[in-house]
Protein backbone atom coordinates (compact mmCIF):
# COMPACT_ATOMS: atom_id res chain seq x y z
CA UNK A 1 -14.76 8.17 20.49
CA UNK A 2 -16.57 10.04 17.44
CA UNK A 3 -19.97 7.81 17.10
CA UNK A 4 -23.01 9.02 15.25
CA UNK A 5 -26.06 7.36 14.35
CA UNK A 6 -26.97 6.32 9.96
CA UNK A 7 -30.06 6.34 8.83
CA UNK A 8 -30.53 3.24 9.12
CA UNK A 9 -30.11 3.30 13.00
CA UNK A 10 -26.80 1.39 13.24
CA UNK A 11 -23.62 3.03 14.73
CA UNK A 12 -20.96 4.57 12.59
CA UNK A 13 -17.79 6.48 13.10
CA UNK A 14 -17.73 10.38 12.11
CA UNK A 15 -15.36 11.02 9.47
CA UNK A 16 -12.83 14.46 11.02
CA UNK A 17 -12.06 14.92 7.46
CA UNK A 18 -12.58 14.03 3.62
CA UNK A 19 -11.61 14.74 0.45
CA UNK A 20 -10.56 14.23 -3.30
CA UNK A 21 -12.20 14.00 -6.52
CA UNK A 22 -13.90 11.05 -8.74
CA UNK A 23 -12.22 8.24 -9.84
CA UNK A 24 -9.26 8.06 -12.32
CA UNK A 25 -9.04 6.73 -15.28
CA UNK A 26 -9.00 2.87 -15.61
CA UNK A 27 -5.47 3.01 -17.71
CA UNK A 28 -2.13 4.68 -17.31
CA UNK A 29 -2.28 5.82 -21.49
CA UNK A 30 1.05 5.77 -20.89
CA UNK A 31 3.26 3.14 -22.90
CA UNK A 32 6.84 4.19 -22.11
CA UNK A 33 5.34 2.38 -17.95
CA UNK A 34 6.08 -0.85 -18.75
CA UNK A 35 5.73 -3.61 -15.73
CA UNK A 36 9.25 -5.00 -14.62
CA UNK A 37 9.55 -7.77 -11.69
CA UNK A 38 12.22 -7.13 -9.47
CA UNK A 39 12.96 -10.86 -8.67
CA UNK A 40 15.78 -11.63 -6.05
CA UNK A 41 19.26 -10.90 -7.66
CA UNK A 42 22.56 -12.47 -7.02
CA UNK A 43 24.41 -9.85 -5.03
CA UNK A 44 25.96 -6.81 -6.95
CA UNK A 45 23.06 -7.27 -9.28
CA UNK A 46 21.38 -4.37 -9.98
CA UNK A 47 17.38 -4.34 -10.29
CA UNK A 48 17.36 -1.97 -13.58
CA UNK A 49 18.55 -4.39 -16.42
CA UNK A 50 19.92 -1.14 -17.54
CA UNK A 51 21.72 0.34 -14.37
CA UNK A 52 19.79 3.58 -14.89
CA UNK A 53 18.19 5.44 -12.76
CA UNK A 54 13.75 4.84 -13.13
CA UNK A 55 11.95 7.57 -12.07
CA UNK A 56 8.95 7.99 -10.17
CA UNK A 57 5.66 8.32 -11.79
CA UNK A 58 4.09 11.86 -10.22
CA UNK A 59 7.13 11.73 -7.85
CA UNK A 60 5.10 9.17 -6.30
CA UNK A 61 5.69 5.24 -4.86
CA UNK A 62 2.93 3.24 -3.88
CA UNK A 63 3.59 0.07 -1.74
CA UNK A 64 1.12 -2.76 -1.57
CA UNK A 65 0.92 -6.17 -0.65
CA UNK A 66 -0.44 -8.14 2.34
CA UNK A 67 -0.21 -7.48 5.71
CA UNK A 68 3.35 -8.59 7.36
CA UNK A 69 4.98 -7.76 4.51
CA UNK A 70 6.53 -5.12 5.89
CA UNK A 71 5.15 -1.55 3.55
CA UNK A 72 5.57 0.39 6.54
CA UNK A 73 8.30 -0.54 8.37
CA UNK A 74 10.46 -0.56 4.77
CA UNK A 75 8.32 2.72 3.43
CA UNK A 76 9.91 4.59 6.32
CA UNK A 77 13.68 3.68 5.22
CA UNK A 78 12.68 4.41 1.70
CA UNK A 79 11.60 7.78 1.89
CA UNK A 80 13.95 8.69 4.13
CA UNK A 81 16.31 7.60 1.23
CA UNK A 82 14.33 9.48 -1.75
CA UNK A 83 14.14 12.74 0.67
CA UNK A 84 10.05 12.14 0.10
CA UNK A 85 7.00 12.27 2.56
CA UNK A 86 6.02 9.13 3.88
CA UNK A 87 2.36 8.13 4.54
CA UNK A 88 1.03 5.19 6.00
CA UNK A 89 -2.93 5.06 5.22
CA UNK A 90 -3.96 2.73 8.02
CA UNK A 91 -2.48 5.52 10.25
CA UNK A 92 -4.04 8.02 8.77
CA UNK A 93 -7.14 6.86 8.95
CA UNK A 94 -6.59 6.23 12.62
CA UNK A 95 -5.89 9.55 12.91
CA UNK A 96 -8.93 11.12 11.10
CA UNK A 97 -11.31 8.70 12.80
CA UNK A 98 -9.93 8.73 16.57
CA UNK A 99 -10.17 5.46 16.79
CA UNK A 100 -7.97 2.25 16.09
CA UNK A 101 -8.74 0.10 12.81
CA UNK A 102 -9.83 -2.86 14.68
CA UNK A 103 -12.36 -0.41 16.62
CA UNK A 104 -13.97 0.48 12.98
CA UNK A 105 -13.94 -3.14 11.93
CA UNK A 106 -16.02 -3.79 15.31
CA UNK A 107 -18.66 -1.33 15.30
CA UNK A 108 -19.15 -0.29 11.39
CA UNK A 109 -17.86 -3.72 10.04
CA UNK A 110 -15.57 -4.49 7.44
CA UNK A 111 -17.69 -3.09 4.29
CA UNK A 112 -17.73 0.58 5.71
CA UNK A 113 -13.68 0.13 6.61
CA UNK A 114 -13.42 -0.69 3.11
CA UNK A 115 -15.61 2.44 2.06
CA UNK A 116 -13.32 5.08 4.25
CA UNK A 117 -10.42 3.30 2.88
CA UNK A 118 -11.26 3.75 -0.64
CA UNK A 119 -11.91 7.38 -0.36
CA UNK A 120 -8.54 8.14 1.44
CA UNK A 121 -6.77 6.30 -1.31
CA UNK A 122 -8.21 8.69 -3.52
CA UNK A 123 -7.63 11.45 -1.58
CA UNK A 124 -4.03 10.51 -0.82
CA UNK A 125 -2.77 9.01 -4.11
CA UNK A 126 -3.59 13.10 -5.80
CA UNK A 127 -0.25 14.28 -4.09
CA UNK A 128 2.69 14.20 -5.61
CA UNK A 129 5.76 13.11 -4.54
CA UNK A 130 4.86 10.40 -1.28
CA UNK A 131 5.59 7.10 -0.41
CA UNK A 132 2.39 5.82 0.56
CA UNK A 133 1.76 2.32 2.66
CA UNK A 134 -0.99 1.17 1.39
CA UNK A 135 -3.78 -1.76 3.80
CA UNK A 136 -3.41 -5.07 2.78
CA UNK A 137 -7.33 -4.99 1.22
CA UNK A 138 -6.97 -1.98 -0.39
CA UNK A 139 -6.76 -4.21 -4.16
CA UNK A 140 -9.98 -5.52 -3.24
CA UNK A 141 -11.80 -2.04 -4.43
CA UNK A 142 -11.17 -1.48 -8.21
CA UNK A 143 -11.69 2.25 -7.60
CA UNK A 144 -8.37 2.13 -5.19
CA UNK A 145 -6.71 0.13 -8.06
CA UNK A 146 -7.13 2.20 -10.90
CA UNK A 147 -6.19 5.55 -8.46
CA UNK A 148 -3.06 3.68 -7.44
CA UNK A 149 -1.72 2.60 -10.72
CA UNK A 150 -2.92 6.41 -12.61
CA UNK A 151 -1.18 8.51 -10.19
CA UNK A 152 2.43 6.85 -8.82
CA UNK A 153 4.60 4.12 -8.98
CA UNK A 154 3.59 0.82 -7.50
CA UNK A 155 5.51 -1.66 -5.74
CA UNK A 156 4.10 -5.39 -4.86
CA UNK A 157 5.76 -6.20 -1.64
CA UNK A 158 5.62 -10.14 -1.76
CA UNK A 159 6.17 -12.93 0.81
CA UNK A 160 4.55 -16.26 0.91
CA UNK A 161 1.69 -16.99 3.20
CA UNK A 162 4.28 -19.13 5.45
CA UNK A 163 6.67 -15.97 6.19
CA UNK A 164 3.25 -13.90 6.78
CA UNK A 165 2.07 -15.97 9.30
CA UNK A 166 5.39 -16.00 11.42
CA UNK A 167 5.81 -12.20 10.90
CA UNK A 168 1.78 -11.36 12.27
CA UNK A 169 1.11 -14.60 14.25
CA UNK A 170 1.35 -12.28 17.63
CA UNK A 171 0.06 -9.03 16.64
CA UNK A 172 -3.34 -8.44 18.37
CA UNK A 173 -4.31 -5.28 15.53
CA UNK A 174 -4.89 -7.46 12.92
CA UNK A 175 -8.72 -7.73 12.92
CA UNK A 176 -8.88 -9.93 9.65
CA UNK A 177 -7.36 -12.56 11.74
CA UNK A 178 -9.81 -12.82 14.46
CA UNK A 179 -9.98 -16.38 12.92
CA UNK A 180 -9.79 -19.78 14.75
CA UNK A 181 -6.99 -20.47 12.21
CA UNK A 182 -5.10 -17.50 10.89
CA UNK A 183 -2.73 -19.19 9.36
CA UNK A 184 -5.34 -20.78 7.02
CA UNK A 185 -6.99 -17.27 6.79
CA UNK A 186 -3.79 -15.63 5.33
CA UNK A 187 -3.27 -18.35 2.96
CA UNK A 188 -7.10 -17.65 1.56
CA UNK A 189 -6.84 -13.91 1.48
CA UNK A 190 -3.34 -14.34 -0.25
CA UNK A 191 -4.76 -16.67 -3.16
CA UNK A 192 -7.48 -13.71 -3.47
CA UNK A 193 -5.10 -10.91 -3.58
CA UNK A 194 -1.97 -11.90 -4.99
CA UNK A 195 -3.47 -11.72 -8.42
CA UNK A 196 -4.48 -8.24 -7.85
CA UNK A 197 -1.25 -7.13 -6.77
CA UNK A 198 0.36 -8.28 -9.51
CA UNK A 199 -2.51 -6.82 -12.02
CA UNK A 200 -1.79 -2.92 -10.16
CA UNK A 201 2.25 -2.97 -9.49
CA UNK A 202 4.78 -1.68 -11.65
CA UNK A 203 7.30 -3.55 -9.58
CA UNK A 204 7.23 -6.83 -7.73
CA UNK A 205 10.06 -6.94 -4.88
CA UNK A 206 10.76 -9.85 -2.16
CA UNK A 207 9.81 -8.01 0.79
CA UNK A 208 13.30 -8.43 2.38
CA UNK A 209 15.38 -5.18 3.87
CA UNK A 210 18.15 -6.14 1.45
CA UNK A 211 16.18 -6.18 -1.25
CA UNK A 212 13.87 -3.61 -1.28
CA UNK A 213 16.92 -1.70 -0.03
CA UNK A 214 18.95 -2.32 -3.42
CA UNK A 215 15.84 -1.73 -5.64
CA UNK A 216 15.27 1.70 -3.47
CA UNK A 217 18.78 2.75 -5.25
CA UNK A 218 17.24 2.34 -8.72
CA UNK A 219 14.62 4.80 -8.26
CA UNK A 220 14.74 8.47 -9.04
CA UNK A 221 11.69 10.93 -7.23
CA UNK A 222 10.50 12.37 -10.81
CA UNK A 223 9.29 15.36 -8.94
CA UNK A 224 12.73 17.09 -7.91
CA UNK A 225 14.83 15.27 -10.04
CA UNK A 226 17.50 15.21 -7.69
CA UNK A 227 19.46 11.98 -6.82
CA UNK A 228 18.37 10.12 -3.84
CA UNK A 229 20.53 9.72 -0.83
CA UNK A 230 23.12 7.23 -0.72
């Protein structure tokens, strides 16, 4: 495990790599990026009011939303649909670190996960045409907001804190739910997030297969131009 020693004596994790410049710009500037809510739809309702195609902003989609709501497992299945890269960052940061996310959470603490998370975003949100799964705390930085909504599309996963609990109430990687009552703890940290969700995304989408599935078939990557798979 990569350990070295901060100033100020306590443990941290070394960093294998880095990267990416300063912060973006607060705003878009961009007025033809309105936000739309993809709300559930009776079936053979199409998302776009329109039926046109919306394309990507940078060639880029950026899912957020909490944690159980399913940004990587549905990521995967929509890039493999828009032919683009997909990137979880939890994963990623796994793999730079060499160590699980509940291992950084235990021996730097939750305010220097927070700090490697924020630079990643950076880092990662300056490519161009990704799908990027983003950590459910990632709207708590507004660095990692502003990057998100400057350089891609992004998409607000949603489920209420009763469907969250049933989908994570096993998992043993979820270290913000080392809680004598998770249930309680996801209903705080979605009150505290939601709201921030909403403020970065583009797109709001119930984070059902179906659904994000027939929303998927709306979207065009800007970079290629080229029409998704069917």
């Amino acid at each position: 495990m990569p350990v070295a020693e901060s100033p100020s004596g306590k443990s941290s994790l070394t960093l294998l790599s880095a990267g990416g410049a300063g912060p973006p710009q607060a705003a878009r500037g961009d007025p033809t990026r309105a936000k739309t809510h993809a709300r559930p739809a009776e079936a053979g309702h199409a998302f776009s009011p329109d039926n046109t195609r919306m394309a990507l902003h940078r060639g880029n989609l950026f899912l957020v939303g909490m944690m159980g709501a399913g940004k990587s497992t549905l990521g995967r299945q929509v890039a493999r649909r828009l032919a683009l890269e997909f990137i979880d960052a939890d994963v990623e940061l796994e793999r730079r670190t060499g160590v699980s996310i509940p291992t950084i959470f235990e021996i730097e603490g939750e305010q220097a996960f927070r700090d490697r998370e924020e630079a990643l975003i950076d880092e990662l949100t300056q490519r161009a045409g990704i799908v990027l799964a983003t950590g459910g705390g990632v709207v708590g930085r507004p660095a990692s907001r502003a990057a998100l909504r400057e350089r891609g599309t992004v998409v607000y996963l949603h489920a209420t804190p009763a469907v969250l609990y049933e989908r994570v109430k096993h998992g043993r990687n979820r270290p913000m739910l080392k809680v004598e009552d998770p249930h309680a703890r996801i209903a705080a940290l979605y009150a505290e997030r939601d709201p921030l969700y909403r403020e970065v995304a583009d797109h709001v989408v119930e984070s059902e297969r179906d659904r994000v599935m027939r929303f998927a078939r709306t979207l065009m990557p800007e970079a290629t131009g080229a029409e998704p798979a069917p």
